[in-house]
N, C-alpha and C. Protein backbone atom coordinates (compact mmCIF):
# COMPACT_ATOMS: atom_id res chain seq x y z
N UNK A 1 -85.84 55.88 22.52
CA UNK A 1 -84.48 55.50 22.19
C UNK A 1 -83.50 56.58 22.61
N UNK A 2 -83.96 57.81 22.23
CA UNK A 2 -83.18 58.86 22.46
C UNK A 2 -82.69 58.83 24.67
N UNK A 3 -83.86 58.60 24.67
CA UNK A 3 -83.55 58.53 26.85
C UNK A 3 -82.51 57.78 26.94
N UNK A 4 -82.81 56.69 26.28
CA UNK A 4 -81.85 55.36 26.43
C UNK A 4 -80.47 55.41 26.51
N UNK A 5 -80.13 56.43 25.23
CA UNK A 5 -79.09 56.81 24.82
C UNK A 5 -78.32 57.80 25.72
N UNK A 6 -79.30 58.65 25.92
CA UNK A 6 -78.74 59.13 27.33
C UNK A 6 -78.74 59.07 28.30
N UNK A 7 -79.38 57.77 28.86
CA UNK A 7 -79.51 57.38 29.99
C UNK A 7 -77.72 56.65 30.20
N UNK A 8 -77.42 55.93 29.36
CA UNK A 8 -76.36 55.27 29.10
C UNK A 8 -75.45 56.33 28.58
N UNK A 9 -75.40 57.47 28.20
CA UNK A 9 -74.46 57.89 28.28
C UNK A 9 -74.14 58.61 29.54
N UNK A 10 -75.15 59.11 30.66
CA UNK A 10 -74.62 59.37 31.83
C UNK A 10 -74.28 58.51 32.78
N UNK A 11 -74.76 57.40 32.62
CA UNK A 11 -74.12 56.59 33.39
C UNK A 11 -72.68 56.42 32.83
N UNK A 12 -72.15 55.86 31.91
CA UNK A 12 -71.12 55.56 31.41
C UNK A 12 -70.07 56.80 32.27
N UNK A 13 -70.49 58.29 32.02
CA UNK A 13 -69.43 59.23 32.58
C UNK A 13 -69.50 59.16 34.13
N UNK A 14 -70.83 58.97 34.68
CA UNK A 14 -70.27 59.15 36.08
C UNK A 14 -69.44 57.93 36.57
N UNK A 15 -69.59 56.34 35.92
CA UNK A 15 -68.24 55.45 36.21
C UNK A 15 -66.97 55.76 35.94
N UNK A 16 -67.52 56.67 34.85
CA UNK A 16 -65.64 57.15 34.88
C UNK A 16 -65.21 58.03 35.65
N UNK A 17 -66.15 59.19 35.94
CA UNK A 17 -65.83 59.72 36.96
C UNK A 17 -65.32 59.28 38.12
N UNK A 18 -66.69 58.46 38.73
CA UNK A 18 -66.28 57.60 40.01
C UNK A 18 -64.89 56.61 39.92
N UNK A 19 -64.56 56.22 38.78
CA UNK A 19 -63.43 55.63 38.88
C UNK A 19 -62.22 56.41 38.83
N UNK A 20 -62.11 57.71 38.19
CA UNK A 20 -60.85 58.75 38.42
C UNK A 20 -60.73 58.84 39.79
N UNK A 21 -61.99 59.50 40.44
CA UNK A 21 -61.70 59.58 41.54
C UNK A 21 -60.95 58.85 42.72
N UNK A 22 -61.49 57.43 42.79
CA UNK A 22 -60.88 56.68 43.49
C UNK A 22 -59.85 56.05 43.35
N UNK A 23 -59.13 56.07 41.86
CA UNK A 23 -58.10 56.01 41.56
C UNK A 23 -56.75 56.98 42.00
N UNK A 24 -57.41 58.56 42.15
CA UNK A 24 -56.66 59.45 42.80
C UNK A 24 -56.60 59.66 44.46
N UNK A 25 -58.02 59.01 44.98
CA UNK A 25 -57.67 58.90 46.17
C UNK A 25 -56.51 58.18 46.72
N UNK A 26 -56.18 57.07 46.31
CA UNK A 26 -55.79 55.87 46.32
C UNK A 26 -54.28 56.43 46.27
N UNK A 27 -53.31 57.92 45.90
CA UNK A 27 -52.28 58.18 45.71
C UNK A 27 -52.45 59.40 46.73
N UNK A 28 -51.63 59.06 47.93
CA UNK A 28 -51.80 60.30 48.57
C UNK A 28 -51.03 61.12 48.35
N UNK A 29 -51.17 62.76 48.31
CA UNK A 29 -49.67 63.46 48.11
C UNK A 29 -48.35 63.27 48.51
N UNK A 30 -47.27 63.50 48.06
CA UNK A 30 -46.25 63.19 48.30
C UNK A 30 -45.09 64.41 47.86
N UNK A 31 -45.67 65.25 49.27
CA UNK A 31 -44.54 66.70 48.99
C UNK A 31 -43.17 66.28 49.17
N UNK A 32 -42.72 66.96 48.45
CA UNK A 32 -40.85 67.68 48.37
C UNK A 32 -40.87 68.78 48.87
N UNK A 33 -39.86 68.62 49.74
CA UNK A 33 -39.62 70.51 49.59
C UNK A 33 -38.54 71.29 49.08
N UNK A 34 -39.04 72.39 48.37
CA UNK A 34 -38.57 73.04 47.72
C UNK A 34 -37.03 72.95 47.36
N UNK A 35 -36.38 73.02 48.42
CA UNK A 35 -34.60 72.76 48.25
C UNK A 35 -34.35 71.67 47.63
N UNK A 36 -35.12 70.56 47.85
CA UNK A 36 -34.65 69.14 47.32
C UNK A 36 -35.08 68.92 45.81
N UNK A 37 -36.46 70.04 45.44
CA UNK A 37 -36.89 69.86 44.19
C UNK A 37 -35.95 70.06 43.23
N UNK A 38 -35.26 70.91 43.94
CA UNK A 38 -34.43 72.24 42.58
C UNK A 38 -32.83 71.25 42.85
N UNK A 39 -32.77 70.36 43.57
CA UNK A 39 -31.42 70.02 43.03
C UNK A 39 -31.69 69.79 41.43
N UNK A 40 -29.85 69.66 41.43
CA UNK A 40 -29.39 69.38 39.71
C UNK A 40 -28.94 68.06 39.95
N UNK A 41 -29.18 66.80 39.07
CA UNK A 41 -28.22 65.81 38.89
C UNK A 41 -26.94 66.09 38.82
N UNK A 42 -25.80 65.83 39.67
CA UNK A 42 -24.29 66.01 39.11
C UNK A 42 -24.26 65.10 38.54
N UNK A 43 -24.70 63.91 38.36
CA UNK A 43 -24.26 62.74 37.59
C UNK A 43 -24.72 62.86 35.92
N UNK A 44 -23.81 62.94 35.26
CA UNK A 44 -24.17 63.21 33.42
C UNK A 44 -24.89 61.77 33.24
N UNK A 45 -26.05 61.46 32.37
CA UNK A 45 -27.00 60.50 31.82
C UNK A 45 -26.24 59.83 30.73
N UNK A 46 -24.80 59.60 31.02
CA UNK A 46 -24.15 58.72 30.02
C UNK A 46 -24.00 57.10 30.03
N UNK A 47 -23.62 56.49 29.15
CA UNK A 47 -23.74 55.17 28.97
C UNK A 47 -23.35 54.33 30.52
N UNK A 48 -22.23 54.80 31.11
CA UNK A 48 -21.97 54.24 32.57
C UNK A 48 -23.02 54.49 33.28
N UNK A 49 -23.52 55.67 33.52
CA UNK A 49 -24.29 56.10 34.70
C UNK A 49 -25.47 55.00 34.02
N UNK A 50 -26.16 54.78 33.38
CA UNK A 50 -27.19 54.32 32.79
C UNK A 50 -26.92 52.78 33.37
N UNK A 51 -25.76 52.48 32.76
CA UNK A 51 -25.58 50.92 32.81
C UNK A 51 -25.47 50.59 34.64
N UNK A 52 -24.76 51.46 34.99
CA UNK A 52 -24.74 51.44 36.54
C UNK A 52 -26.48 51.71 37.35
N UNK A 53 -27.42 52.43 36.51
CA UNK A 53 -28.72 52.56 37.19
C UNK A 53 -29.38 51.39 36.78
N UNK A 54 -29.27 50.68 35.45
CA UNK A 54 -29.74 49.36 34.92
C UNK A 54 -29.74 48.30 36.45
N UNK A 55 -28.59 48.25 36.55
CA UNK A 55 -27.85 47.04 37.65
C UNK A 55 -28.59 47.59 39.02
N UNK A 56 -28.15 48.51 39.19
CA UNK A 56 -28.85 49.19 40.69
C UNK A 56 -30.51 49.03 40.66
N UNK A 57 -31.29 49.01 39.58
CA UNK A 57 -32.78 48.90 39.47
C UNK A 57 -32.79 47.72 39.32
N UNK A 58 -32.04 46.64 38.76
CA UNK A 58 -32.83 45.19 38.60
C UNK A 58 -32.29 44.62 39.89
N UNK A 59 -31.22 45.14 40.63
CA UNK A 59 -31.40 44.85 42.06
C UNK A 59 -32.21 44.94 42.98
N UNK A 60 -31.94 46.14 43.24
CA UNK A 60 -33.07 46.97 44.19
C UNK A 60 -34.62 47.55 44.12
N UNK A 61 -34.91 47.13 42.75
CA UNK A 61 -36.40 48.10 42.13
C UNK A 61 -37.15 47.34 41.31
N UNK A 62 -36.29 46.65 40.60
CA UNK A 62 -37.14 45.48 39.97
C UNK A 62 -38.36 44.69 40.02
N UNK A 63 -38.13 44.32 41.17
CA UNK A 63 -39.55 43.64 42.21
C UNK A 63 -40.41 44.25 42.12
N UNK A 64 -40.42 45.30 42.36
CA UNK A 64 -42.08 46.19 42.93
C UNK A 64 -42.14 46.93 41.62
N UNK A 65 -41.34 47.45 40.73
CA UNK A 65 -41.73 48.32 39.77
C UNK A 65 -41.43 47.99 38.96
N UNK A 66 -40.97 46.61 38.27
CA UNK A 66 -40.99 46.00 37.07
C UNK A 66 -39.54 46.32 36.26
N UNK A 67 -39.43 45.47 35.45
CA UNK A 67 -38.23 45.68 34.30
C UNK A 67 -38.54 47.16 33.52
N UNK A 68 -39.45 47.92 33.58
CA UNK A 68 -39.53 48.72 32.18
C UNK A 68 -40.24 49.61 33.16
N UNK A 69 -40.21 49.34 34.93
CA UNK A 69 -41.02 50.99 35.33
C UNK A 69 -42.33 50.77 35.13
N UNK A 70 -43.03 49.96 34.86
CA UNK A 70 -45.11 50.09 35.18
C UNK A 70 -45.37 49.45 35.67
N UNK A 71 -44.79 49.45 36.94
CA UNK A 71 -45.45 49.29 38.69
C UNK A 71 -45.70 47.56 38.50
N UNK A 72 -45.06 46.69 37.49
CA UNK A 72 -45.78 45.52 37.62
C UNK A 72 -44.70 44.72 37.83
N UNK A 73 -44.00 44.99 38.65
CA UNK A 73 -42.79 43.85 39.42
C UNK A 73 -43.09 42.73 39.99
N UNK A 74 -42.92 41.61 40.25
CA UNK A 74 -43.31 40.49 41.05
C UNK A 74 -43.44 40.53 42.51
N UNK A 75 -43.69 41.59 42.65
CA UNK A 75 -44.43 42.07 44.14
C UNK A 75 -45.06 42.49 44.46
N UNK A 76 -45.40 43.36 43.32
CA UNK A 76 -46.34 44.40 43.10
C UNK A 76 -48.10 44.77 44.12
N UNK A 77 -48.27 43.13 43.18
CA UNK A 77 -49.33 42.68 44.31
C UNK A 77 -49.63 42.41 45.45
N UNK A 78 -48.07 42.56 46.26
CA UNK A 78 -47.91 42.34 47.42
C UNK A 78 -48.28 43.96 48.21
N UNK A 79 -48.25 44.82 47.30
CA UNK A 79 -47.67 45.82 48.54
C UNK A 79 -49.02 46.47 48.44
N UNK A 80 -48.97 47.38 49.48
CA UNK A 80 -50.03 48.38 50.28
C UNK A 80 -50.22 49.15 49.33
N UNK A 81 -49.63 49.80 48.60
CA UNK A 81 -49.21 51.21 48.00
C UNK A 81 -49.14 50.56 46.27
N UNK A 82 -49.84 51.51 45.67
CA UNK A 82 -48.97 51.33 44.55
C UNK A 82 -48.36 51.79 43.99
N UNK A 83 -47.15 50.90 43.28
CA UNK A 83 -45.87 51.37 43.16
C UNK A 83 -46.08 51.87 41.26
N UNK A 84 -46.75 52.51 40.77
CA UNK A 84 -46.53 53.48 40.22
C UNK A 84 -46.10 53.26 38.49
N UNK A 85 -46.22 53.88 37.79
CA UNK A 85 -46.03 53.39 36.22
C UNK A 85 -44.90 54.99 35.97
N UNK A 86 -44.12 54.43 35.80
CA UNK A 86 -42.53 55.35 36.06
C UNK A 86 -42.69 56.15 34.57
N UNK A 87 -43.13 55.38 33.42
CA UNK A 87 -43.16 55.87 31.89
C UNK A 87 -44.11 56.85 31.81
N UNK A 88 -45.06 57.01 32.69
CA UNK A 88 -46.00 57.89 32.25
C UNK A 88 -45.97 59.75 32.84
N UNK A 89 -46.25 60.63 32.16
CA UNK A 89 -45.62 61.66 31.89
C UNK A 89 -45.60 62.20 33.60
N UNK A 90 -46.95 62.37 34.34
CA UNK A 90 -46.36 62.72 35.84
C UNK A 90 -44.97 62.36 36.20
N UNK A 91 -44.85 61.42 36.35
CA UNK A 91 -43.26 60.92 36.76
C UNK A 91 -42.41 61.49 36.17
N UNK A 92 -42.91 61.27 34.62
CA UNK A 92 -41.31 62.27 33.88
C UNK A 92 -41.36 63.35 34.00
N UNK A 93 -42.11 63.78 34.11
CA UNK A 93 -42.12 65.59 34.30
C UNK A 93 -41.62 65.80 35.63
N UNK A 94 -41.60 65.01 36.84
CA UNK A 94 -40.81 65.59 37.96
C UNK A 94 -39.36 66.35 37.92
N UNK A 95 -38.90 66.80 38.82
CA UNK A 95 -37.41 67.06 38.90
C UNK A 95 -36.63 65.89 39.25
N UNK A 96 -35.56 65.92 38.83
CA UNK A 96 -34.47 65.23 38.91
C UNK A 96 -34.20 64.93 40.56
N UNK A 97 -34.26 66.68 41.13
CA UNK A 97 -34.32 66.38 42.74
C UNK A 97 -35.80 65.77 43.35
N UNK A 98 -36.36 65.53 42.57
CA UNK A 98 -37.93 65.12 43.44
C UNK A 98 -37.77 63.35 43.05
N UNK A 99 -37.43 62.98 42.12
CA UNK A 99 -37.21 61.57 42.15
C UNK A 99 -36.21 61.17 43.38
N UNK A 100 -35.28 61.99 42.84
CA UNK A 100 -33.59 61.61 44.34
C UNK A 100 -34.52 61.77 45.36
N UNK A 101 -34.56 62.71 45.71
CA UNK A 101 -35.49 62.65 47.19
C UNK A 101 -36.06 61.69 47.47
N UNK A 102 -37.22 61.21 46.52
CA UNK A 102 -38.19 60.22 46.77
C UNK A 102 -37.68 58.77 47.16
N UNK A 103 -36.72 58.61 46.14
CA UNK A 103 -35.84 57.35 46.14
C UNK A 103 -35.09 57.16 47.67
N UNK A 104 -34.39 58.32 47.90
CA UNK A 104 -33.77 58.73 48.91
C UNK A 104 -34.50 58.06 49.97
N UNK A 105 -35.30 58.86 50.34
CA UNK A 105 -36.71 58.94 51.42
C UNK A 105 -37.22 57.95 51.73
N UNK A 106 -38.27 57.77 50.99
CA UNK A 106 -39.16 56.33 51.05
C UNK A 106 -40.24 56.96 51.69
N UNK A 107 -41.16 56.04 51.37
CA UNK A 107 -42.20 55.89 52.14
C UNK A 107 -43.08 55.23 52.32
N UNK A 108 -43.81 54.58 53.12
CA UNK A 108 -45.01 53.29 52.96
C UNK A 108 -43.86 52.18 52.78
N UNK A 109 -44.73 51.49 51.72
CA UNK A 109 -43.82 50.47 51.11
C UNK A 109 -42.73 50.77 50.55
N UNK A 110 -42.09 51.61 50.04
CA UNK A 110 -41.11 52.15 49.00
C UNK A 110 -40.14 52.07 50.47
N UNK A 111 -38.72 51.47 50.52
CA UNK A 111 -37.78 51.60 51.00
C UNK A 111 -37.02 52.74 50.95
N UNK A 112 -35.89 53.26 51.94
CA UNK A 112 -35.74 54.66 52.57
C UNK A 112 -34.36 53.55 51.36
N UNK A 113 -33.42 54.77 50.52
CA UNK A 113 -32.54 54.23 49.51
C UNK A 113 -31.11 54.71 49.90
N UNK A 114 -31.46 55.82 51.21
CA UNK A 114 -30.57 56.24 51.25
C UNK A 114 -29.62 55.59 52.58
N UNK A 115 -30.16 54.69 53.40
CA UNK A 115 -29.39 53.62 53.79
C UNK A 115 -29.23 52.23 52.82
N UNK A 116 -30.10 52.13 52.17
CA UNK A 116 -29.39 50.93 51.46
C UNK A 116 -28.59 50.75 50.29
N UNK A 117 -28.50 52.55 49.71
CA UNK A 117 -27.52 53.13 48.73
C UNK A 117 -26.77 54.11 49.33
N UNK A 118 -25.90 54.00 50.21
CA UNK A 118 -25.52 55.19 51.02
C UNK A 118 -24.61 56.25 50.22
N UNK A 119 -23.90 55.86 48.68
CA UNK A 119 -23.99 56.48 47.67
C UNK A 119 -24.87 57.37 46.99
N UNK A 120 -24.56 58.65 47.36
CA UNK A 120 -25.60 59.42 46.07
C UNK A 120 -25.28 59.52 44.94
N UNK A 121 -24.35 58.82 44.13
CA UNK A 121 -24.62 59.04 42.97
C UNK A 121 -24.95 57.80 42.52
N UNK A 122 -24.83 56.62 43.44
CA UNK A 122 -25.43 55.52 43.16
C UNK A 122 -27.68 55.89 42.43
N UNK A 123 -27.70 56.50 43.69
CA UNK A 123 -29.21 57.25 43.72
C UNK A 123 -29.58 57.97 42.56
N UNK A 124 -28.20 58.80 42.38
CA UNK A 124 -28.78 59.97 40.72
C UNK A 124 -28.33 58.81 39.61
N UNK A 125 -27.27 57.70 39.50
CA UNK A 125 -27.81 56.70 38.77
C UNK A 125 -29.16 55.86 38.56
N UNK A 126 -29.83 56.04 39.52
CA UNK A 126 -31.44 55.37 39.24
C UNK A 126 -32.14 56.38 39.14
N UNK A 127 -31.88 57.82 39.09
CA UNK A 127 -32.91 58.65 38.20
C UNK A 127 -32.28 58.69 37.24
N UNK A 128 -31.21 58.65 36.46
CA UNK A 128 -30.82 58.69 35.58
C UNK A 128 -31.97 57.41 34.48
N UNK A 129 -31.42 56.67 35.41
CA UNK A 129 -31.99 55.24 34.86
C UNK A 129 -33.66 55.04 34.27
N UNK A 130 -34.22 56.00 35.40
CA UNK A 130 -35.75 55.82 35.61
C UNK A 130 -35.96 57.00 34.38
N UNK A 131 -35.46 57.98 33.90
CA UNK A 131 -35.77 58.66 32.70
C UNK A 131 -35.71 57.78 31.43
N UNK A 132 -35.10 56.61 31.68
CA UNK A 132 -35.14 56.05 30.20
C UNK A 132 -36.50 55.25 29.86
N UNK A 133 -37.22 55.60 30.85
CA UNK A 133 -39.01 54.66 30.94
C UNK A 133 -39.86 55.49 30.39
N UNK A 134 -39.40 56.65 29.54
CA UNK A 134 -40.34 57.41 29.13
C UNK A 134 -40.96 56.82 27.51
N UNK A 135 -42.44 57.23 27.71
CA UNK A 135 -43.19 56.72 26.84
C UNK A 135 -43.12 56.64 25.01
């Protein structure tokens, strides 16, 4: 009984193992560099900026990353990449400039934001916005 028990309990960890892993493969890095990390939001996280990132995300972000930010938009399933659970602490712990950037940027599937928001504070309104998905 005792083998058993540990037979099943190593199996049990190396699926989880094997499943971290390929779960992290599956996100390739996605550097910033340095200058863009350390921007500051000029835009203050007040009721406008918020209500203005609300509107700008159920436009533009909605689809692929859901009403509430956990990657489960009505497209979701469509895309190559996945688009990511915004509430969970990696994300919030970024910089303010590493979201802008990202948003900015694009990549893969994720649209470049900074032609289709050619506003940046339109942009620091949807990080503004995307901090309110915290857990």
């Amino acid at each position: 009984m005792k083998k058993l028990v540990f037979i099943m309990v190593v199996v049990m960890g190396l699926t989880s193992i094997s499943f971290t892993i390929s779960n992290n493969q599956d996100r390739k890095p996605w550097p910033v560099p340095d200058k863009d990390k350390k921007m500051k939001n000029p835009v203050a996280a007040d009721a406008e900026s918020l209500k203005a990132g609300k509107a700008l995300w159920n436009t533009h972000c909605k689809s692929c990353h859901g009403s509430k930010g956990l990657g489960d938009g009505s497209k979701a399933g469509q895309l190559k990449t996945d688009p990511g659970d915004f509430s969970k602490a990696d994300v919030q712990n970024e910089t303010d400039g590493t979201l802008f950037y990202r948003t900015s940027e694009g990549r893969d599937d994720m649209p470049n934001f900074k032609k289709k928001l050619p506003d940046a504070d339109d942009r620091w309104n949807l990080v503004n916005f995307i901090r309110t998905f915290k857990k």
